[in-house]
Protein backbone atom coordinates (compact mmCIF):
# COMPACT_ATOMS: atom_id res chain seq x y z
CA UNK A 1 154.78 313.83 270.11
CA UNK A 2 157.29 314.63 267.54
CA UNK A 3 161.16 313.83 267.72
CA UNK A 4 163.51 315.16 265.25
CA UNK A 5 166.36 313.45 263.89
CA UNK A 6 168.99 315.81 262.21
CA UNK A 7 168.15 319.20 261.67
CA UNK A 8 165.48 320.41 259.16
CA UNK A 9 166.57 324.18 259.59
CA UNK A 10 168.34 323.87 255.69
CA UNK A 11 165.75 322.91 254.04
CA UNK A 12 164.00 325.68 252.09
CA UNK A 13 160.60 326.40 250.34
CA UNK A 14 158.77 325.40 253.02
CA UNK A 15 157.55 321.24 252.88
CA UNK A 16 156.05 319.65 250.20
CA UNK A 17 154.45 316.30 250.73
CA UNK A 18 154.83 313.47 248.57
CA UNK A 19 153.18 310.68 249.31
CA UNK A 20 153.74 307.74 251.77
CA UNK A 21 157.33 305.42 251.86
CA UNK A 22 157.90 301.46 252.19
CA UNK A 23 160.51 301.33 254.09
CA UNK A 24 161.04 297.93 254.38
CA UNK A 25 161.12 297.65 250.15
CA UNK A 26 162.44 301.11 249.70
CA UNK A 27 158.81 302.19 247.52
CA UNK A 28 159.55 304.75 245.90
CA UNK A 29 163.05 304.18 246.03
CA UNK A 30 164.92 306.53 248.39
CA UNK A 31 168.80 307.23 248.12
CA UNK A 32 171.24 309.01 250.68
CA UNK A 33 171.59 312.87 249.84
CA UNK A 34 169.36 312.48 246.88
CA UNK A 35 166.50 314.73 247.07
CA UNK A 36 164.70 318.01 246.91
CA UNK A 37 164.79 320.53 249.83
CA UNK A 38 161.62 320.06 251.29
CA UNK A 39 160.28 317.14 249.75
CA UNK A 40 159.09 315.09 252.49
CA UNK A 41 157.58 311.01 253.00
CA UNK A 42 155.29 309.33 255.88
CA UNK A 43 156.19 306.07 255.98
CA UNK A 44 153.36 303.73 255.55
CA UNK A 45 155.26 299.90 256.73
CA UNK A 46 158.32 300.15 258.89
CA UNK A 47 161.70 299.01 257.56
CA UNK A 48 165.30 299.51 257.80
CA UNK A 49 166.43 300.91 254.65
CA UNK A 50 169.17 303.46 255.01
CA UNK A 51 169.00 306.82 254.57
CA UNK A 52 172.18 309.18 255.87
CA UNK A 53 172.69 306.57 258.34
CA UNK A 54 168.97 306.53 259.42
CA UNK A 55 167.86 302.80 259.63
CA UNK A 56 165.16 302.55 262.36
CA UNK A 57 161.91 303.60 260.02
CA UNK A 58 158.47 303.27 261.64
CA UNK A 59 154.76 303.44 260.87
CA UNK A 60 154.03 307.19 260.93
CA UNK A 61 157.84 308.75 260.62
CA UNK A 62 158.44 311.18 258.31
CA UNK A 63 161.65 311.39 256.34
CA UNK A 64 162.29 314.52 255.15
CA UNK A 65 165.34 316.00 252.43
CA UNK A 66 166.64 319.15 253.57
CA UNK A 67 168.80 319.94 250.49
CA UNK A 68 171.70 317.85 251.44
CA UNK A 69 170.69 314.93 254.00
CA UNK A 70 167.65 312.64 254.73
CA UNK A 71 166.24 313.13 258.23
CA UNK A 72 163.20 311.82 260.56
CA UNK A 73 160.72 313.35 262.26
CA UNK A 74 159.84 310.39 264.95
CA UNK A 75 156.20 309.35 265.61
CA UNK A 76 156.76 306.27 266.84
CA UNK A 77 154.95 307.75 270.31
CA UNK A 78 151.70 308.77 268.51
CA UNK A 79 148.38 306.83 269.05
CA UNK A 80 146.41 304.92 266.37
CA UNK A 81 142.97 303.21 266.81
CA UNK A 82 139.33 303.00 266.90
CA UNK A 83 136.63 302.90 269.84
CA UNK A 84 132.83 302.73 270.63
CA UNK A 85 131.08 305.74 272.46
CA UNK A 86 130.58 305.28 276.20
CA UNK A 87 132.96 301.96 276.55
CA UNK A 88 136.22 302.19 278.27
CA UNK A 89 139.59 302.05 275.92
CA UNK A 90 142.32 299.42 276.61
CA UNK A 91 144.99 298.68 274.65
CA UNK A 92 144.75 296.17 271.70
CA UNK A 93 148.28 296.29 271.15
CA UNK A 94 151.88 298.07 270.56
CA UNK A 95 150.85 301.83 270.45
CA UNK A 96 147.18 300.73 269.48
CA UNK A 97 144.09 301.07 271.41
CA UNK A 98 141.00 299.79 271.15
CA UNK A 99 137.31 299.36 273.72
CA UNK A 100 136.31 297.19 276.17
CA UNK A 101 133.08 295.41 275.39
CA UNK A 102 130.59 296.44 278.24
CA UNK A 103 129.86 292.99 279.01
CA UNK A 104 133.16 292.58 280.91
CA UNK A 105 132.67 295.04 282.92
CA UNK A 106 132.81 294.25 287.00
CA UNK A 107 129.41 294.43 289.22
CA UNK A 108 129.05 296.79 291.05
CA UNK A 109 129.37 294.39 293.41
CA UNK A 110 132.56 293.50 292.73
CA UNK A 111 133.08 297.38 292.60
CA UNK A 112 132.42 298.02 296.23
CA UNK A 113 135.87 295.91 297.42
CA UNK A 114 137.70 298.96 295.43
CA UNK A 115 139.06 300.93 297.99
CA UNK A 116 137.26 304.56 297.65
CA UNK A 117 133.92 302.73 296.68
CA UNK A 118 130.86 304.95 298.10
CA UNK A 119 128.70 304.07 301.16
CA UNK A 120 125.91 304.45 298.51
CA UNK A 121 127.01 301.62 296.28
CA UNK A 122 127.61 299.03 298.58
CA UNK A 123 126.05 300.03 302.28
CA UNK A 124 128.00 297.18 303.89
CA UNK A 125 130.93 298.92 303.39
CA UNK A 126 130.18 301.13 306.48
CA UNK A 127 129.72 299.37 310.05
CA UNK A 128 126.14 301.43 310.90
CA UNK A 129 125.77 299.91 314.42
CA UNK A 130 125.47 302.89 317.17
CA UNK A 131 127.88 302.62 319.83
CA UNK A 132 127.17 304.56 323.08
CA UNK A 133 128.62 304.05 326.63
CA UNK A 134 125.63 304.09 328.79
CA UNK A 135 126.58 304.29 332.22
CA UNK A 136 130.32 304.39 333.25
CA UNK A 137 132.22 304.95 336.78
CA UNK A 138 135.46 306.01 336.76
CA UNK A 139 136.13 305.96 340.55
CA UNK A 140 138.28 303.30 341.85
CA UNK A 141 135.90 300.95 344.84
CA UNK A 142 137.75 298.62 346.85
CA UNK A 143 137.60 296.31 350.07
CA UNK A 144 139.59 296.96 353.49
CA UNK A 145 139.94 294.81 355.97
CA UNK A 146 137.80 292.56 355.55
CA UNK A 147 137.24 288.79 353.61
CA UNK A 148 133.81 289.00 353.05
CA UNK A 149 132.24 288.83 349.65
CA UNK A 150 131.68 292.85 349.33
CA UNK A 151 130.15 294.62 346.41
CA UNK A 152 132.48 297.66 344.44
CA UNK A 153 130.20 298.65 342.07
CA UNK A 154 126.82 298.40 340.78
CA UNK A 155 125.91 299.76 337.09
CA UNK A 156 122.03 300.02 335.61
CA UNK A 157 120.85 298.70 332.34
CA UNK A 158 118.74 301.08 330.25
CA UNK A 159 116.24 299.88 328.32
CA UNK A 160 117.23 297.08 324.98
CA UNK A 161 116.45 296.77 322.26
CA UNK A 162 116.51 293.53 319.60
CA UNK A 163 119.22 292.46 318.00
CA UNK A 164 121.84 294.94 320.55
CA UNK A 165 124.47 293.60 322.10
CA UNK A 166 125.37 294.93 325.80
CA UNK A 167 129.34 294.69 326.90
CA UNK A 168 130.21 294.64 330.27
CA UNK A 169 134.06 296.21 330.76
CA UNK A 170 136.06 296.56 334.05
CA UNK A 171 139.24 296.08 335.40
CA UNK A 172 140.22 294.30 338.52
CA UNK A 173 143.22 294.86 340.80
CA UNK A 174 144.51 293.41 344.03
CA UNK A 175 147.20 294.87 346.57
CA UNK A 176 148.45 291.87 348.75
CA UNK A 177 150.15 288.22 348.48
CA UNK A 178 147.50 285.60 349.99
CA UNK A 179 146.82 283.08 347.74
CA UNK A 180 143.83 284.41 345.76
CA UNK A 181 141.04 287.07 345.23
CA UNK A 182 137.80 286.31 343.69
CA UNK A 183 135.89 288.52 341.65
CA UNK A 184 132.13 288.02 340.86
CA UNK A 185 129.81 289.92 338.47
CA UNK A 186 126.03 289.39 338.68
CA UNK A 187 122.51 290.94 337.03
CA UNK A 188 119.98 291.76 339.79
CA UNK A 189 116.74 293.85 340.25
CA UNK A 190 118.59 295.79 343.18
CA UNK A 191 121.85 298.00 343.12
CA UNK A 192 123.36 294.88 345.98
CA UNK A 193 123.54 290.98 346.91
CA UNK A 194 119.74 291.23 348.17
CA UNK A 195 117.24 289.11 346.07
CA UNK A 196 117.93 286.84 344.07
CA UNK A 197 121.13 287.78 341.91
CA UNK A 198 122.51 285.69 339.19
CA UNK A 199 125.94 285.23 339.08
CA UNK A 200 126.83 285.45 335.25
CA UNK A 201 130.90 285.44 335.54
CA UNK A 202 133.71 284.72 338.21
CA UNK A 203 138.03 285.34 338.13
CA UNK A 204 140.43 283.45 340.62
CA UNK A 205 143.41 285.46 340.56
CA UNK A 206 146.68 283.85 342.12
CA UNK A 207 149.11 284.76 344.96
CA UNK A 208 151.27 286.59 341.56
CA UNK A 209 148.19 288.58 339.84
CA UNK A 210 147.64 292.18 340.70
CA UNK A 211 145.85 293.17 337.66
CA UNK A 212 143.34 291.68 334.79
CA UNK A 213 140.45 292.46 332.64
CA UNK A 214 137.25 291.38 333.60
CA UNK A 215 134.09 291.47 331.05
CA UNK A 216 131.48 290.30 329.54
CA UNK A 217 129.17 290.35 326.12
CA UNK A 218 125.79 289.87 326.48
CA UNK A 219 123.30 289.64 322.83
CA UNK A 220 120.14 289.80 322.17
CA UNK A 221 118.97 287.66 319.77
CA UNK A 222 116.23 288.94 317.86
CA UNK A 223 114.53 289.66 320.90
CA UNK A 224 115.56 291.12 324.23
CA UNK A 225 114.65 287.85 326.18
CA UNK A 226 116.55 285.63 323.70
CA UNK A 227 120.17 286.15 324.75
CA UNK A 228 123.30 284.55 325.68
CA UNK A 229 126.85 285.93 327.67
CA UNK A 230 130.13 285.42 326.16
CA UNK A 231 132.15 283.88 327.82
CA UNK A 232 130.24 281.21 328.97
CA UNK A 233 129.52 281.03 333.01
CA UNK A 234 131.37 278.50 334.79
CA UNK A 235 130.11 276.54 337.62
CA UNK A 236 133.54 275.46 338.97
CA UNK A 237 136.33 277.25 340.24
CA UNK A 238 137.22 279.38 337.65
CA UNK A 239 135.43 280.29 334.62
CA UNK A 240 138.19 278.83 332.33
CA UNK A 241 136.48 275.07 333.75
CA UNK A 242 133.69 275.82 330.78
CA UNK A 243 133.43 273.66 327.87
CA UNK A 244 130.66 275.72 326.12
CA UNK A 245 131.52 279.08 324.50
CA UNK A 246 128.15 280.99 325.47
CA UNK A 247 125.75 280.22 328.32
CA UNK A 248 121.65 281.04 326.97
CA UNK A 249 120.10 283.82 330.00
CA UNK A 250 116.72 284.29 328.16
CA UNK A 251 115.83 287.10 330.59
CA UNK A 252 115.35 290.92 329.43
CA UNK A 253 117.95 292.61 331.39
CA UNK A 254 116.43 295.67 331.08
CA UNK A 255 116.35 298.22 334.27
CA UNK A 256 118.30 295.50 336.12
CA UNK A 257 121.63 295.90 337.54
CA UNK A 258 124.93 294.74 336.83
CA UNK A 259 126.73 294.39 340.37
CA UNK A 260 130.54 293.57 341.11
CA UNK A 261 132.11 292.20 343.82
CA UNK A 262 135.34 291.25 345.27
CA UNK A 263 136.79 288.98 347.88
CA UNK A 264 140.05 289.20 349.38
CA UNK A 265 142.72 286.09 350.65
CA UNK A 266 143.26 287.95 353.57
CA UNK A 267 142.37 290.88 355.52
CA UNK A 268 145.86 292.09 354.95
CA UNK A 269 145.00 292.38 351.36
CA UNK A 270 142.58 294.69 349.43
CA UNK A 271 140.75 293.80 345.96
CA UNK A 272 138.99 296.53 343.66
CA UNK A 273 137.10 297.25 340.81
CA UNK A 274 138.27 300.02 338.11
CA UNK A 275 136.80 302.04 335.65
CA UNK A 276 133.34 299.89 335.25
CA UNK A 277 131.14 300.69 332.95
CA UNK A 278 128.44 299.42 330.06
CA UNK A 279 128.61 299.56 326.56
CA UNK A 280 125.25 299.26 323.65
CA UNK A 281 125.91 298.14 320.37
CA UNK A 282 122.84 298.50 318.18
């Protein structure tokens, strides 16, 4: 990119080029509105030697006569340099560039944290589990009347696989001020209580609660009768009693149910189960 210092417009006969100009040692010696129209230097080292009141001289500027006055054609923005084929430039210094030596280069390893980075470079960039809600119920079930230990809802388990994980999402409620509700959640080979179900989580809710989560992660561990629940199952009161994070079920839970219940304080009160349903992550 050129800039032009003074105006070249009185110059006349076209430009004539002359050679290149020291201008830190004034070589060949330059004098203020000496010159012929035209003639014209490119200054080869950068100096401060005045010319019509033009001191700043660098690599690459041209100072030109025009028949009365020295001026400069600015090139300080131009690019010098040298670089190898197929390697990536970088600069070596002021206004100089020079290449990269392939051997520094990043991985493509350490290519695939760049944001933008292709699911073919680095696959793990992409989260390729499946998700799919297997079963769901989106009707409301709840107790009346009663303090019995009744079931809301019931869900079945398709068919899993190795290495899935199975999440168990509801959400409890209870209308009423006794002192508690409990909430159960079992697997059994029947859609109710009959059998022999296994009680893999339990909520107390105080006289204050009227609403709270309740659910459950089951994985498989490489095979579909090597799994544990998260949370853990509690054998006291309320599940928060457990010391261990996971509790081991080593049963395939395949075709089996998932079966809620609730309890209420009182037969003032009512307790139910919302929005239930199963979710597979493969």
């Amino acid at each position: 990119m050129f800039g032009f210092q003074g105006n070249i417009n009185n110059s006349s006969g076209g430009l004539s080029y002359q050679g290149t100009w020291d201008a830190l040692l004034n070589i060949p010696a330059l004098a203020s509105g000496v010159g012929v129209s035209g003639y014209y230097y490119v200054v080869s080292v950068a100096g401060s030697t005045n010319l019509d009141g033009i001191t700043d001289w660098q690599i690459g500027d041209w100072a030109i006569f025009n028949g009365t006055t020295w001026q400069k054609i600015d090139n300080t923005d131009s690019i010098t340099g040298s670089g190898v084929a197929n390697e990536i430039s970088y600069w070596v210094g002021t206004q100089q560039i020079g290449s990269l030596a392939t051997a520094t280069y990043p991985s493509l390893t350490e290519l695939s944290y760049v944001k933008g980075v292709t699911q073919s470079i680095n696959p793990k960039l992409t989260d390729t589990r499946i998700r799919k809600v297997s079963i769901q119920s989106n009707t409301d079930a709840s107790t009346s009347g009663t303090i019995a230990e009744t079931v809301l809802k019931t869900l079945l388990i398709p068919t899993l696989g190795a290495n899935t994980t199975l999440k168990i999402m509801s959400q409890l409620g209870k209308v009423g001020t006794s002192v508690n509700a409990v909430f159960k959640m079992y697997y059994n080979t029947t859609p109710d209580l009959s059998g022999t179900p296994v009680q893999i989580a339990l909520l107390n809710f105080t006289a204050t609660q009227v609403f709270s989560p309740f659910q459950r992660d089951i994985t498989n561990k490489n095979s579909v009768t090597a799994n544990s629940i998260y949370p853990a199952t509690a054998s006291a009161s309320t599940e928060i009693a457990s010391t261990f994070p996971r509790t081991d079920l080593n049963v395939d839970l395949s075709g089996k149910y998932i079966v809620f219940t609730g309890k209420a304080g009182s037969i003032a009160d009512n307790v139910r189960v919302d929005n239930a349903r199963l979710l597979i992550e493969e």
